[in-house]
PDB file of N, CA and C in Angstrom:
ATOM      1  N   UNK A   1     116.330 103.259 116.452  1.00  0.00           N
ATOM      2  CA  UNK A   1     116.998 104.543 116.552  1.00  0.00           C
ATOM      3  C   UNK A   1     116.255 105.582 115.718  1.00  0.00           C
ATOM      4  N   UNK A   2     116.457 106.586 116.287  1.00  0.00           N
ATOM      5  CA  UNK A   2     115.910 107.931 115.110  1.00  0.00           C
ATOM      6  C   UNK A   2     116.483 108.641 114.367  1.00  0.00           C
ATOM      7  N   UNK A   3     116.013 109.026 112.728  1.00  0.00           N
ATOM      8  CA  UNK A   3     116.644 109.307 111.842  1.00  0.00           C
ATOM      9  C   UNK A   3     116.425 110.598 111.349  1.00  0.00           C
ATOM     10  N   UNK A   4     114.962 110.838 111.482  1.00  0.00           N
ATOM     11  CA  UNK A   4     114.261 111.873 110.679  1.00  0.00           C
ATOM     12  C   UNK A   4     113.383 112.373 112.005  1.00  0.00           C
ATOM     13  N   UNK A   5     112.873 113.815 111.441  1.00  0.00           N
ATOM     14  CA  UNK A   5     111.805 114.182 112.179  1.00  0.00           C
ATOM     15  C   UNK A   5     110.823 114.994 111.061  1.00  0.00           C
ATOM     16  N   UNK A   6     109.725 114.533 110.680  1.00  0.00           N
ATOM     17  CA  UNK A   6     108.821 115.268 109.498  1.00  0.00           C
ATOM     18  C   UNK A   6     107.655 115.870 110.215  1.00  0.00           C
ATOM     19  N   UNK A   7     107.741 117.416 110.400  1.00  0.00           N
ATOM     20  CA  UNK A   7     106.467 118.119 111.164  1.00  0.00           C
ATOM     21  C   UNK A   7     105.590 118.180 110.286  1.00  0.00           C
ATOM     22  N   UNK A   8     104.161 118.135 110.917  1.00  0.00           N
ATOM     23  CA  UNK A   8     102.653 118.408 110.547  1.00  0.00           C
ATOM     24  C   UNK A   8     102.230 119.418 110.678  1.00  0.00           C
ATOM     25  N   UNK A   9     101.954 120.500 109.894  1.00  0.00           N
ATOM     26  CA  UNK A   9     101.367 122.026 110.139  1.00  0.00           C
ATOM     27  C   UNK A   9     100.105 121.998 109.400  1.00  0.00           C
ATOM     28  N   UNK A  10      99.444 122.447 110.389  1.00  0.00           N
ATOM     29  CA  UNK A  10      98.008 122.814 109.798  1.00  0.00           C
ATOM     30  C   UNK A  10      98.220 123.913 108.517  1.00  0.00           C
ATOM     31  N   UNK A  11      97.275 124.104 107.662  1.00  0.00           N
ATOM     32  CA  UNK A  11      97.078 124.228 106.696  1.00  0.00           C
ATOM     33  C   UNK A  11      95.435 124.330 106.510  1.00  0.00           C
ATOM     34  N   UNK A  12      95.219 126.206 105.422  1.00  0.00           N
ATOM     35  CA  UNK A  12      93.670 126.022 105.161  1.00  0.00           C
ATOM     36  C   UNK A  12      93.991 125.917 103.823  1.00  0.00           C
ATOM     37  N   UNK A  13      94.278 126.358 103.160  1.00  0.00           N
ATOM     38  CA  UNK A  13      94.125 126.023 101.089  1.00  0.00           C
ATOM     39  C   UNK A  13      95.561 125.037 101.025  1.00  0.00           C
ATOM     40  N   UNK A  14      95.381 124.046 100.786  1.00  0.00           N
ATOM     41  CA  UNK A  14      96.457 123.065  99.711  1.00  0.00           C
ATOM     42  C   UNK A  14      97.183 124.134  98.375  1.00  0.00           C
ATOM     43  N   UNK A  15      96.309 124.507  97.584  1.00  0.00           N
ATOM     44  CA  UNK A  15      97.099 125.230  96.699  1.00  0.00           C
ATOM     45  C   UNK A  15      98.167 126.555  97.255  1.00  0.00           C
ATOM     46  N   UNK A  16      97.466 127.071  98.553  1.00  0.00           N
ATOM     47  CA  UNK A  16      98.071 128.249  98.393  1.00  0.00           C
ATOM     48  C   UNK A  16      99.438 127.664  99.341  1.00  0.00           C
ATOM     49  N   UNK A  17      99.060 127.078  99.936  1.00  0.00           N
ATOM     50  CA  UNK A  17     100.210 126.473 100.979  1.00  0.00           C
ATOM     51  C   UNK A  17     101.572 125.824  99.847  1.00  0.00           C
ATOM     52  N   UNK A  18     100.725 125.111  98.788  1.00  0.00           N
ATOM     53  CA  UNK A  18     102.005 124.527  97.974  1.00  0.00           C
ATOM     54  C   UNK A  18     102.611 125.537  97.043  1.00  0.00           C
ATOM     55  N   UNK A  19     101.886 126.497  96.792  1.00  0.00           N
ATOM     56  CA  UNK A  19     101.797 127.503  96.238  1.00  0.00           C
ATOM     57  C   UNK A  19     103.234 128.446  96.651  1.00  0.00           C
ATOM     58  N   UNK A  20     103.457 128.576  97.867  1.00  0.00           N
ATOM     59  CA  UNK A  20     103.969 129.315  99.017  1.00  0.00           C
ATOM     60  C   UNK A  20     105.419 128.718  99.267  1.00  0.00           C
ATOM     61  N   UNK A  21     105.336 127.010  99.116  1.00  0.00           N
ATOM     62  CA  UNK A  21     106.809 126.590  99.987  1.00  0.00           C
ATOM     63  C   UNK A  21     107.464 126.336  98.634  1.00  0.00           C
ATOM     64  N   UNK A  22     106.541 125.733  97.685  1.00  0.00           N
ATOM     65  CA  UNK A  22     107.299 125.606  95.940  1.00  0.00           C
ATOM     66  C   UNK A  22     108.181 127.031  95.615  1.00  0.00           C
ATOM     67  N   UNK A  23     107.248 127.914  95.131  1.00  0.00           N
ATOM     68  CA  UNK A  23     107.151 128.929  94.343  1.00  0.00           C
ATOM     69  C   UNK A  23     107.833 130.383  95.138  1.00  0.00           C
ATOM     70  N   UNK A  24     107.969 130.058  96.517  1.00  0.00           N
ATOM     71  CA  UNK A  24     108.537 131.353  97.022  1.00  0.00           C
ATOM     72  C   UNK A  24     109.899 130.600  97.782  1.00  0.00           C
ATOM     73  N   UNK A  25     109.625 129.431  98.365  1.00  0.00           N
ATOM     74  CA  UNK A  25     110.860 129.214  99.410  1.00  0.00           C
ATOM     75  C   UNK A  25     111.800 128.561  99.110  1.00  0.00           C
ATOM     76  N   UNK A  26     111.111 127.660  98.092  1.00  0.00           N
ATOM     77  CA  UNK A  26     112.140 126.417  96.393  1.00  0.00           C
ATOM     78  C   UNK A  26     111.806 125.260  97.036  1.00  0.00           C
ATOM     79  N   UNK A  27     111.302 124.848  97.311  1.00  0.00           N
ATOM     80  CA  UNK A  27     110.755 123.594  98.288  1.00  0.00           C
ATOM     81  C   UNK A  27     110.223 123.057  96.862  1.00  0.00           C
ATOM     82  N   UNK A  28     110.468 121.453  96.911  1.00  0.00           N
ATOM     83  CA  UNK A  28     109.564 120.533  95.547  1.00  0.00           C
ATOM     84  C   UNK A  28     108.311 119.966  96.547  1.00  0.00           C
ATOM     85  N   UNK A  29     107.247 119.415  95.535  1.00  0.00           N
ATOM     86  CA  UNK A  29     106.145 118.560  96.288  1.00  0.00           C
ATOM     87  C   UNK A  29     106.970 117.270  96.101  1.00  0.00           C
ATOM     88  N   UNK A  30     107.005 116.510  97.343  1.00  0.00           N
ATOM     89  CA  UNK A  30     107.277 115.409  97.479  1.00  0.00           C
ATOM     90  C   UNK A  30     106.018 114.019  96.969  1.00  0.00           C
ATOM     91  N   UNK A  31     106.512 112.881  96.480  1.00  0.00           N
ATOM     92  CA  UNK A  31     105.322 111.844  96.071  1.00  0.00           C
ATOM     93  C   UNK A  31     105.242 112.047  94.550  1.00  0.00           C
ATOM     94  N   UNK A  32     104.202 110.691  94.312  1.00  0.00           N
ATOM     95  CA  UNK A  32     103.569 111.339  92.873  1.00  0.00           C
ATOM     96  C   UNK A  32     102.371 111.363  93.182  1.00  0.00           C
ATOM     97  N   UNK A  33     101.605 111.205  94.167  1.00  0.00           N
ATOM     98  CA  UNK A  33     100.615 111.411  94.404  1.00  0.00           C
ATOM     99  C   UNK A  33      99.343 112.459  95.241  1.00  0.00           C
ATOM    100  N   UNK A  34      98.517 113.103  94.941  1.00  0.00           N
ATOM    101  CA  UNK A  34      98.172 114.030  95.289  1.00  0.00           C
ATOM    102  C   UNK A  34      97.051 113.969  96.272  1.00  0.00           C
ATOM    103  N   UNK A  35      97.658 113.800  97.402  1.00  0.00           N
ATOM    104  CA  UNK A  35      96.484 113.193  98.881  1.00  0.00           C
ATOM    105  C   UNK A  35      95.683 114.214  99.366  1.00  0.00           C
ATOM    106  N   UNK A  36      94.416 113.614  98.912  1.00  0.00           N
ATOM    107  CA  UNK A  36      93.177 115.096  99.609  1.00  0.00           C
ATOM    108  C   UNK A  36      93.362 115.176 100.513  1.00  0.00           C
ATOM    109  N   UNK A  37      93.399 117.098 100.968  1.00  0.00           N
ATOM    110  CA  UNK A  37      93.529 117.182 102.159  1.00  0.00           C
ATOM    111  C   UNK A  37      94.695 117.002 102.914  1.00  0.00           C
ATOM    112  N   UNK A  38      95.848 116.435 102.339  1.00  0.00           N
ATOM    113  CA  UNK A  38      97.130 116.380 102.797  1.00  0.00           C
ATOM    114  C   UNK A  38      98.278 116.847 101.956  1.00  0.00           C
ATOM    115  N   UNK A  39      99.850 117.694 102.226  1.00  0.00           N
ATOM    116  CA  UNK A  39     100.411 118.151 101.589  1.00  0.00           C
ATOM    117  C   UNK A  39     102.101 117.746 102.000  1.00  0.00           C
ATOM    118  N   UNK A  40     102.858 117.365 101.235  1.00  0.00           N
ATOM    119  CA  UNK A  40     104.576 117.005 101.862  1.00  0.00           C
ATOM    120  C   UNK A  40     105.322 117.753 100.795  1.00  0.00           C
ATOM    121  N   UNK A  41     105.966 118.700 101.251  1.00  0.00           N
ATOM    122  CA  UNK A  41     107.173 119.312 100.621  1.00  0.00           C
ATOM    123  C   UNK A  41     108.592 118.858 101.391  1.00  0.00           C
ATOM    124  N   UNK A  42     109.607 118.883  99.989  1.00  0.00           N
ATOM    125  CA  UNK A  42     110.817 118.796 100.849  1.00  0.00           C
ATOM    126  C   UNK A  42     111.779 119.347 100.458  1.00  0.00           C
ATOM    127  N   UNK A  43     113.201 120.368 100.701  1.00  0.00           N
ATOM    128  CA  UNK A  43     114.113 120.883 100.264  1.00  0.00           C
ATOM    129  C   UNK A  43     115.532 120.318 100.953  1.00  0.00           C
ATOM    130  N   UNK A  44     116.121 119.828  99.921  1.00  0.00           N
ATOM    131  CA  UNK A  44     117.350 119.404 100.990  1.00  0.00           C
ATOM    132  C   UNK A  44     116.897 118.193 101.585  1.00  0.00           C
ATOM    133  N   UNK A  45     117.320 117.992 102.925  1.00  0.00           N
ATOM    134  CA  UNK A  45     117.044 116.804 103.951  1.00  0.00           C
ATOM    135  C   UNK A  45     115.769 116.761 104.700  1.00  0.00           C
ATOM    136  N   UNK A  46     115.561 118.143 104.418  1.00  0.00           N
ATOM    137  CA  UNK A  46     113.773 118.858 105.589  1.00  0.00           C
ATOM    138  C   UNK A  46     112.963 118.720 104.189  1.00  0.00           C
ATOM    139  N   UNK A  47     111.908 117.724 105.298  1.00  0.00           N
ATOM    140  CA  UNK A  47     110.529 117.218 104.761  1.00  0.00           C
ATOM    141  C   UNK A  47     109.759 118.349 105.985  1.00  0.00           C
ATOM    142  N   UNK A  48     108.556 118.787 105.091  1.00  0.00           N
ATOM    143  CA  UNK A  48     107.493 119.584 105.819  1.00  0.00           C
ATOM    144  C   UNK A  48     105.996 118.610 105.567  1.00  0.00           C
ATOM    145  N   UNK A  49     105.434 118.213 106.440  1.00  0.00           N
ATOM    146  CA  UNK A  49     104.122 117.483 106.100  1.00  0.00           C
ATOM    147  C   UNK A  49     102.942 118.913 106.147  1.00  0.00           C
ATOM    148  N   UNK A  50     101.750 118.667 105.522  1.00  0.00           N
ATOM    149  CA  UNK A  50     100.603 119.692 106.014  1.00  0.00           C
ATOM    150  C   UNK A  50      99.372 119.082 106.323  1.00  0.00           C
ATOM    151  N   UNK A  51      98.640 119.436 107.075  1.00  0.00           N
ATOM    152  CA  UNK A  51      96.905 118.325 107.152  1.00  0.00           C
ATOM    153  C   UNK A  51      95.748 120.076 106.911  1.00  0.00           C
ATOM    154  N   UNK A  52      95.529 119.449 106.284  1.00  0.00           N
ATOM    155  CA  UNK A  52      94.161 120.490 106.375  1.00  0.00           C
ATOM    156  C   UNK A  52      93.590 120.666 107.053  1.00  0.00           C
ATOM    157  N   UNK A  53      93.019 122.065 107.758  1.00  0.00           N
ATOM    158  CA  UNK A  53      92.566 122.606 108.523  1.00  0.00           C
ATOM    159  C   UNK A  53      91.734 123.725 108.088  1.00  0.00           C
ATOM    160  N   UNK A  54      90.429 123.549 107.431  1.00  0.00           N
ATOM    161  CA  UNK A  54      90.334 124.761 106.614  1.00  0.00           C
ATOM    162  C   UNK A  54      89.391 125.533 107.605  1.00  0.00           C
ATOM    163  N   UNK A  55      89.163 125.340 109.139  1.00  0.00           N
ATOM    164  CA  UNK A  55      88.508 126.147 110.154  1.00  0.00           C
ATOM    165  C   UNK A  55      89.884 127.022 110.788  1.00  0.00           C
ATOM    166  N   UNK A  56      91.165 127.060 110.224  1.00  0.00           N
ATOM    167  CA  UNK A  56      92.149 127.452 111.096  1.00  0.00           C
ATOM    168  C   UNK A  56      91.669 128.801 111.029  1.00  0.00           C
ATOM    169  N   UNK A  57      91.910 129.611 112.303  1.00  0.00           N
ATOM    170  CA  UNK A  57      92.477 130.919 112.664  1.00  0.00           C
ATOM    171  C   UNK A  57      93.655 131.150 111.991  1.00  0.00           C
ATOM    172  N   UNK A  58      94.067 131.484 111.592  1.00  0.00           N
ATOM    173  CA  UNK A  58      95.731 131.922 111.393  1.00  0.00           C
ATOM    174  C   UNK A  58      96.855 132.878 112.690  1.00  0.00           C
ATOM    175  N   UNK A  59      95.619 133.630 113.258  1.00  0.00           N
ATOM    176  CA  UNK A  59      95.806 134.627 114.812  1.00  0.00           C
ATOM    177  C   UNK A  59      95.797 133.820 115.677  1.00  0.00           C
ATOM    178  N   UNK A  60      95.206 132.192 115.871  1.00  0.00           N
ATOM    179  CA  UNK A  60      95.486 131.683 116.584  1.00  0.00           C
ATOM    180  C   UNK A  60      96.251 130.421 116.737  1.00  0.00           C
ATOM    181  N   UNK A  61      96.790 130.401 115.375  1.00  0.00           N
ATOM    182  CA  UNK A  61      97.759 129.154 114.894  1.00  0.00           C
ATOM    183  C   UNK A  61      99.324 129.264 115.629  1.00  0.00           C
ATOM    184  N   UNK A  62      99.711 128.485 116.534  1.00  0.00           N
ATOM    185  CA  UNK A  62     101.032 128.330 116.632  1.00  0.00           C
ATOM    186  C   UNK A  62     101.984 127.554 116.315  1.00  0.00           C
ATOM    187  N   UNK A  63     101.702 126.809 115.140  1.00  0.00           N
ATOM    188  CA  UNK A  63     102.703 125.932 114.618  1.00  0.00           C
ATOM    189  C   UNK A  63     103.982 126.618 114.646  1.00  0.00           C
ATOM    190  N   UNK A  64     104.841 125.758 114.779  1.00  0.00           N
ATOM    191  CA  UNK A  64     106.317 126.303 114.918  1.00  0.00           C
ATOM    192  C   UNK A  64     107.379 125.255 114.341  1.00  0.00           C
ATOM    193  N   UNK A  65     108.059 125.529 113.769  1.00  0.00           N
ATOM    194  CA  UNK A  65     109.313 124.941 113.373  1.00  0.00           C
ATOM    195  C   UNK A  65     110.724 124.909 113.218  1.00  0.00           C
ATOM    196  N   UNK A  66     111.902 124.832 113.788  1.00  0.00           N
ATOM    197  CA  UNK A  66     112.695 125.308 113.592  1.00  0.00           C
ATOM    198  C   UNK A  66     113.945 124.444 112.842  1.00  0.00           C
ATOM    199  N   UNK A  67     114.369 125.337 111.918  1.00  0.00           N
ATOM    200  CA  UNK A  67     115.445 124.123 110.607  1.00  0.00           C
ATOM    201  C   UNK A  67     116.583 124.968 110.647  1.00  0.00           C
ATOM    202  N   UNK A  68     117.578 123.766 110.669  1.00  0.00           N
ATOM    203  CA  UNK A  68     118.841 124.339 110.923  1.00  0.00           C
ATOM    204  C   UNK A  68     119.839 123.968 109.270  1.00  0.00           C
ATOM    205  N   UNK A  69     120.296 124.717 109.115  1.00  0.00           N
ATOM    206  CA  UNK A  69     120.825 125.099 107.447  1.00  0.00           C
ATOM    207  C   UNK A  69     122.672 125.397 108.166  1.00  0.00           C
ATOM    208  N   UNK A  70     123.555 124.951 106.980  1.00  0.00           N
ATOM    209  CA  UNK A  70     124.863 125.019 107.010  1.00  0.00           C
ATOM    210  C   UNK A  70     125.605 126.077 106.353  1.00  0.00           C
ATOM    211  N   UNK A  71     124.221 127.135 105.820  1.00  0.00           N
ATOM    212  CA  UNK A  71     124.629 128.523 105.400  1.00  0.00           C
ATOM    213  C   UNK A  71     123.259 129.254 105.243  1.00  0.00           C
ATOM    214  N   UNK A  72     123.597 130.329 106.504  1.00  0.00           N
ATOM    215  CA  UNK A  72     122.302 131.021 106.992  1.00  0.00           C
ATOM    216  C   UNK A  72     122.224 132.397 105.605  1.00  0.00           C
ATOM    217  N   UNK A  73     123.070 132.882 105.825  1.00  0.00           N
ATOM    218  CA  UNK A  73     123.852 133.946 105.465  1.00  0.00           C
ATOM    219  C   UNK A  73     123.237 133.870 103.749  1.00  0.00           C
ATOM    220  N   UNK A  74     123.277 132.817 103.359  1.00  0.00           N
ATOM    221  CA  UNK A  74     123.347 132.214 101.477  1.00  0.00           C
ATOM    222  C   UNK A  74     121.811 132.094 101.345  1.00  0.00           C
ATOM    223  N   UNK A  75     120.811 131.331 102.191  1.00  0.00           N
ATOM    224  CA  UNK A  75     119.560 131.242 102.140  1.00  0.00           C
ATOM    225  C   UNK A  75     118.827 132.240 102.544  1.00  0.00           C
ATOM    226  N   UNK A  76     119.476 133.536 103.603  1.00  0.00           N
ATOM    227  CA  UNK A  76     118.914 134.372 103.902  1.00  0.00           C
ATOM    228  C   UNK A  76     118.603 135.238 102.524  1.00  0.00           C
ATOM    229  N   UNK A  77     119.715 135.209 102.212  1.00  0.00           N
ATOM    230  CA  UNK A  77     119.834 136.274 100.575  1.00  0.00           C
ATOM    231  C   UNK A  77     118.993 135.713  99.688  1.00  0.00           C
ATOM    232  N   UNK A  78     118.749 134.412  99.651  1.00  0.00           N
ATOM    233  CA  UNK A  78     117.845 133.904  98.416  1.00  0.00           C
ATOM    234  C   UNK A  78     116.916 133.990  98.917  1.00  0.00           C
ATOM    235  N   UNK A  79     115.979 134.077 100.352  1.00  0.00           N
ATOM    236  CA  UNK A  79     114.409 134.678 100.335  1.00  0.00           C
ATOM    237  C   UNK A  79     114.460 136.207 100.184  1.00  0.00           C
ATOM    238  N   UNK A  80     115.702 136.988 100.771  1.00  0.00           N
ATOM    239  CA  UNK A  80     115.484 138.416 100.229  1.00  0.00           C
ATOM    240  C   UNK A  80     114.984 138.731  99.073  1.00  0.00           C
ATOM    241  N   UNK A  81     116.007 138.259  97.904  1.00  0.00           N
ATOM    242  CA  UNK A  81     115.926 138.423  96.265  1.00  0.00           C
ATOM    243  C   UNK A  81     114.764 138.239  95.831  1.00  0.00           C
ATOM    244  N   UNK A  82     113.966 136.753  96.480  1.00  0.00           N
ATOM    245  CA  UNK A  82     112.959 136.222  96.088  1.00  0.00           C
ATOM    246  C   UNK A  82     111.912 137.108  97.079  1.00  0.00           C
ATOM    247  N   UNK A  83     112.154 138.020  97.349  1.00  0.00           N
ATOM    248  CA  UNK A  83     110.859 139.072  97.858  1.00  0.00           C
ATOM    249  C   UNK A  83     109.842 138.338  99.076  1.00  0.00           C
ATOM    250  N   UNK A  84     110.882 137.068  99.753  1.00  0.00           N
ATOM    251  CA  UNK A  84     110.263 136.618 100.938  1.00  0.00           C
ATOM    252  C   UNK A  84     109.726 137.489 101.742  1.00  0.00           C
ATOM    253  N   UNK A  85     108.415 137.448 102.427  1.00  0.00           N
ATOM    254  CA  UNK A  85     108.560 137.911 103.705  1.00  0.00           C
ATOM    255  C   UNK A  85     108.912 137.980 105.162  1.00  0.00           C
ATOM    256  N   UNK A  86     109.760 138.378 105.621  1.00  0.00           N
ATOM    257  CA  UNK A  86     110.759 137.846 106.869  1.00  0.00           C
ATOM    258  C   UNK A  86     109.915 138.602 107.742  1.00  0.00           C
ATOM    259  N   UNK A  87     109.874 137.524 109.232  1.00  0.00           N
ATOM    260  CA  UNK A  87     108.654 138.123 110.362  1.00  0.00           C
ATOM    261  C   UNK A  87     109.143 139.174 110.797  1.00  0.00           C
ATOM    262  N   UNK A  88     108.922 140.650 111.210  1.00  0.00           N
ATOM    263  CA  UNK A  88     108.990 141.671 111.783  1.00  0.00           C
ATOM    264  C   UNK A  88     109.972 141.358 112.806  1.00  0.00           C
ATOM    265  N   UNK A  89     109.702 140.620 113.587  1.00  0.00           N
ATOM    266  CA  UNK A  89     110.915 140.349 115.011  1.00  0.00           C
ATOM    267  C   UNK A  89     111.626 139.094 114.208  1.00  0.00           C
ATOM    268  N   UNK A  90     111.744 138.541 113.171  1.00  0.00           N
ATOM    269  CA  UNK A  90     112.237 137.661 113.044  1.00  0.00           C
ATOM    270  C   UNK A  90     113.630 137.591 112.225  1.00  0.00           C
ATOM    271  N   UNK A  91     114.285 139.222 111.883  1.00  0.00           N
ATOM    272  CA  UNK A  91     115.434 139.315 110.979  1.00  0.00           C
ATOM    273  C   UNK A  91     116.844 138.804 111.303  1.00  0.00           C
ATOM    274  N   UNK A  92     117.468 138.106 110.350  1.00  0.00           N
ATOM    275  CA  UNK A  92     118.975 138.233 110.344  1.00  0.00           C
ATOM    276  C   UNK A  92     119.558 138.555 111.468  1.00  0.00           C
ATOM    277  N   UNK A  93     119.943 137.911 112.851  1.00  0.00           N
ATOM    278  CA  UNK A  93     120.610 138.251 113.682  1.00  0.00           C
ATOM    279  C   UNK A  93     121.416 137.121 114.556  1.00  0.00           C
ATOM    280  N   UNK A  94     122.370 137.810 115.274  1.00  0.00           N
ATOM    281  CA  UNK A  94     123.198 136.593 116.439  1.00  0.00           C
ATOM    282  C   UNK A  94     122.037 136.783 117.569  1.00  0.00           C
ATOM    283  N   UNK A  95     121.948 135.564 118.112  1.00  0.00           N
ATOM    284  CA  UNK A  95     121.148 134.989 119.432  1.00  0.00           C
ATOM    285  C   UNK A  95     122.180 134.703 120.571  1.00  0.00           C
ATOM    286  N   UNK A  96     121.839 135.286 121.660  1.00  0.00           N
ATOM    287  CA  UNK A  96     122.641 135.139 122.670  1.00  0.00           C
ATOM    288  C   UNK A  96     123.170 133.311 123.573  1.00  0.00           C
ATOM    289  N   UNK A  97     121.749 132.629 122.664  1.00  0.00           N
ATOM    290  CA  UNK A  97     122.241 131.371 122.515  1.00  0.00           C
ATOM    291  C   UNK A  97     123.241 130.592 122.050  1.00  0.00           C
ATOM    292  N   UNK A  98     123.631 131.132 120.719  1.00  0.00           N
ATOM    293  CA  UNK A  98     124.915 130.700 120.153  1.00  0.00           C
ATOM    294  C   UNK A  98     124.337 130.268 118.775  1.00  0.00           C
ATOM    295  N   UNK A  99     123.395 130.895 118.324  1.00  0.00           N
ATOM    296  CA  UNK A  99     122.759 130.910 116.874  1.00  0.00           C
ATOM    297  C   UNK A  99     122.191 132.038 116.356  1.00  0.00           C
ATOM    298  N   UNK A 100     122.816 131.980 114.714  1.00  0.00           N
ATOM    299  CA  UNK A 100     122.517 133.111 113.704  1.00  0.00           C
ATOM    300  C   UNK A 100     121.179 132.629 112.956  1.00  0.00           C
ATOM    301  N   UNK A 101     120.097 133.880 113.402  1.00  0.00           N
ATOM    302  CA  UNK A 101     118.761 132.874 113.180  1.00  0.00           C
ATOM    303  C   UNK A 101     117.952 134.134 112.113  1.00  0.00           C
ATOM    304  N   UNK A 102     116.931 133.696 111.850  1.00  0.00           N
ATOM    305  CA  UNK A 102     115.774 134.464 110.894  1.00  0.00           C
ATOM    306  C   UNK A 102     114.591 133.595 111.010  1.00  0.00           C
ATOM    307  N   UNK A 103     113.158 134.181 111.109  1.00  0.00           N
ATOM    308  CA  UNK A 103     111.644 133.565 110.738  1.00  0.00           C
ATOM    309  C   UNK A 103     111.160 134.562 109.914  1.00  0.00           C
ATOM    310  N   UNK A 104     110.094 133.590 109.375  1.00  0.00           N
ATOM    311  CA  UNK A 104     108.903 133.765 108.577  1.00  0.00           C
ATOM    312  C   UNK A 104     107.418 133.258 108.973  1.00  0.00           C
ATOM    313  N   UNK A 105     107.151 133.863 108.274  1.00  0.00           N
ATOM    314  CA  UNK A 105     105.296 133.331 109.056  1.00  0.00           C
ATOM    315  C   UNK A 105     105.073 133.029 107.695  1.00  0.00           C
ATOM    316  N   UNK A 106     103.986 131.677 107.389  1.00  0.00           N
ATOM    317  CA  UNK A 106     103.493 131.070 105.898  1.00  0.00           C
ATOM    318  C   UNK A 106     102.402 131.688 105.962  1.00  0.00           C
ATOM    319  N   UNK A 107     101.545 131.531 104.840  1.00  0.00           N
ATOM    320  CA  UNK A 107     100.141 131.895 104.839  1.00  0.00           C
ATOM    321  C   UNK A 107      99.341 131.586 106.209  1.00  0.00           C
ATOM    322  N   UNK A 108      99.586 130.381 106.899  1.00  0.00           N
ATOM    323  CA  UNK A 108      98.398 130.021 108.043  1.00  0.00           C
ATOM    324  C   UNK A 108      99.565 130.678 109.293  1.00  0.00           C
ATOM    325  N   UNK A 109     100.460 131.554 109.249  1.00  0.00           N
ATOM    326  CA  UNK A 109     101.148 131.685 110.451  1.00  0.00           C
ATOM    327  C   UNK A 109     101.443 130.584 111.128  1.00  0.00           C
ATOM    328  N   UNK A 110     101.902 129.534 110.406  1.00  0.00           N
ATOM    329  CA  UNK A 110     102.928 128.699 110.911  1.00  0.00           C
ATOM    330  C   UNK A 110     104.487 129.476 110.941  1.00  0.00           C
ATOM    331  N   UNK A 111     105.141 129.130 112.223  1.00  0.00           N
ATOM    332  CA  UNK A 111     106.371 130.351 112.233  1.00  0.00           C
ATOM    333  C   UNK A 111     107.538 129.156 111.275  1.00  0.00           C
ATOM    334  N   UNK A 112     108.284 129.884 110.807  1.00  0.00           N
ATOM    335  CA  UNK A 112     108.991 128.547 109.968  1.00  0.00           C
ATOM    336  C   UNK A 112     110.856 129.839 110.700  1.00  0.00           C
ATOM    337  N   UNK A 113     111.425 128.735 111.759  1.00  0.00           N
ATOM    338  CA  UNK A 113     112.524 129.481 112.206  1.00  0.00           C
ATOM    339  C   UNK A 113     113.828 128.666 111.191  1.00  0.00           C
ATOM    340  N   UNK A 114     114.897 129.785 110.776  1.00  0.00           N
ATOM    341  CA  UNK A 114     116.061 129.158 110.438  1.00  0.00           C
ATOM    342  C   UNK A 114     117.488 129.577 110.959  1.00  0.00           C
ATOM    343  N   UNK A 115     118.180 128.464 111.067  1.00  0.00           N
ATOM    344  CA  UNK A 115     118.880 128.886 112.872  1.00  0.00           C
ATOM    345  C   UNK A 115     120.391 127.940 111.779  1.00  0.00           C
ATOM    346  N   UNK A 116     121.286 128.687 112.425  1.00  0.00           N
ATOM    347  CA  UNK A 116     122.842 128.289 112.094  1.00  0.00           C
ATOM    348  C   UNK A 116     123.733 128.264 113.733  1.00  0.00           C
ATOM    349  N   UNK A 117     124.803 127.331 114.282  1.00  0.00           N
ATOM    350  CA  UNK A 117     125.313 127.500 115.236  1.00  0.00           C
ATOM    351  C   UNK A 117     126.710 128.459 114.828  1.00  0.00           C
ATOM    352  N   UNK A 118     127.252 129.433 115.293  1.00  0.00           N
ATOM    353  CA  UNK A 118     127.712 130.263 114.904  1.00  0.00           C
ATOM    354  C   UNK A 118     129.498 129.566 115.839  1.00  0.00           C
ATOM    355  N   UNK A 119     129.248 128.892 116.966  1.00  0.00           N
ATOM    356  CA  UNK A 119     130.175 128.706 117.560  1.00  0.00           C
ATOM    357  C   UNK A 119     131.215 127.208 116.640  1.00  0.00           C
TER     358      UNK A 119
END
């Protein structure tokens, strides 16, 4: 049966990437060990894996992710405060789907979506 799902996003700097999900989004490094070339953060129940990619485009990166949180509204406010940057089309809104959603783009424009069911 399946329990978990842990995505792989490309990634060009290790530091700036850990740099980014630690220090801006509250994400811990997962492990005690520090794998060249590879990166695992986790907050809560969401594990994020990274592989290095240090030829990435970032204009042509479409990693995508979408994490679903049990208070949109509470985490939205804590990347505000924390001077997140929220994607241009990606603000605070109801979806005609039946979710209260927000994105961000990371350093490599991986889209990182966060989605609440409102119904």
């Amino acid at each position: 049966m399946l329990t978990a799902i842990n995505p792989k996003l490309p990634m060009r700097d290790k530091v700036i990437t850990r740099n980014y999900y630690v220090n801006r989004l509250g994400f811990q490094t997962l492990g005690d060990s520090d794998y060249d070339g590879y990166l695992m953060v986790v907050k809560d129940y969401i594990q994020i894996h990274f592989f290095e990619f240090k030829d990435l485009n970032p204009k042509e990166n479409y990693g995508q992710v979408y994490i679903r949180t049990n208070n949109i509204d509470k985490l939205y406010q804590t990347f505000m405060d924390s001077q997140v940057s929220i994607h241009p089309n990606g603000k605070l809104g109801t979806k005609p789907w039946g979710q209260k959603e927000f994105s961000l783009l990371d350093p490599d424009h991986n889209l990182l979506t966060f989605g609440q069911g409102i119904k």
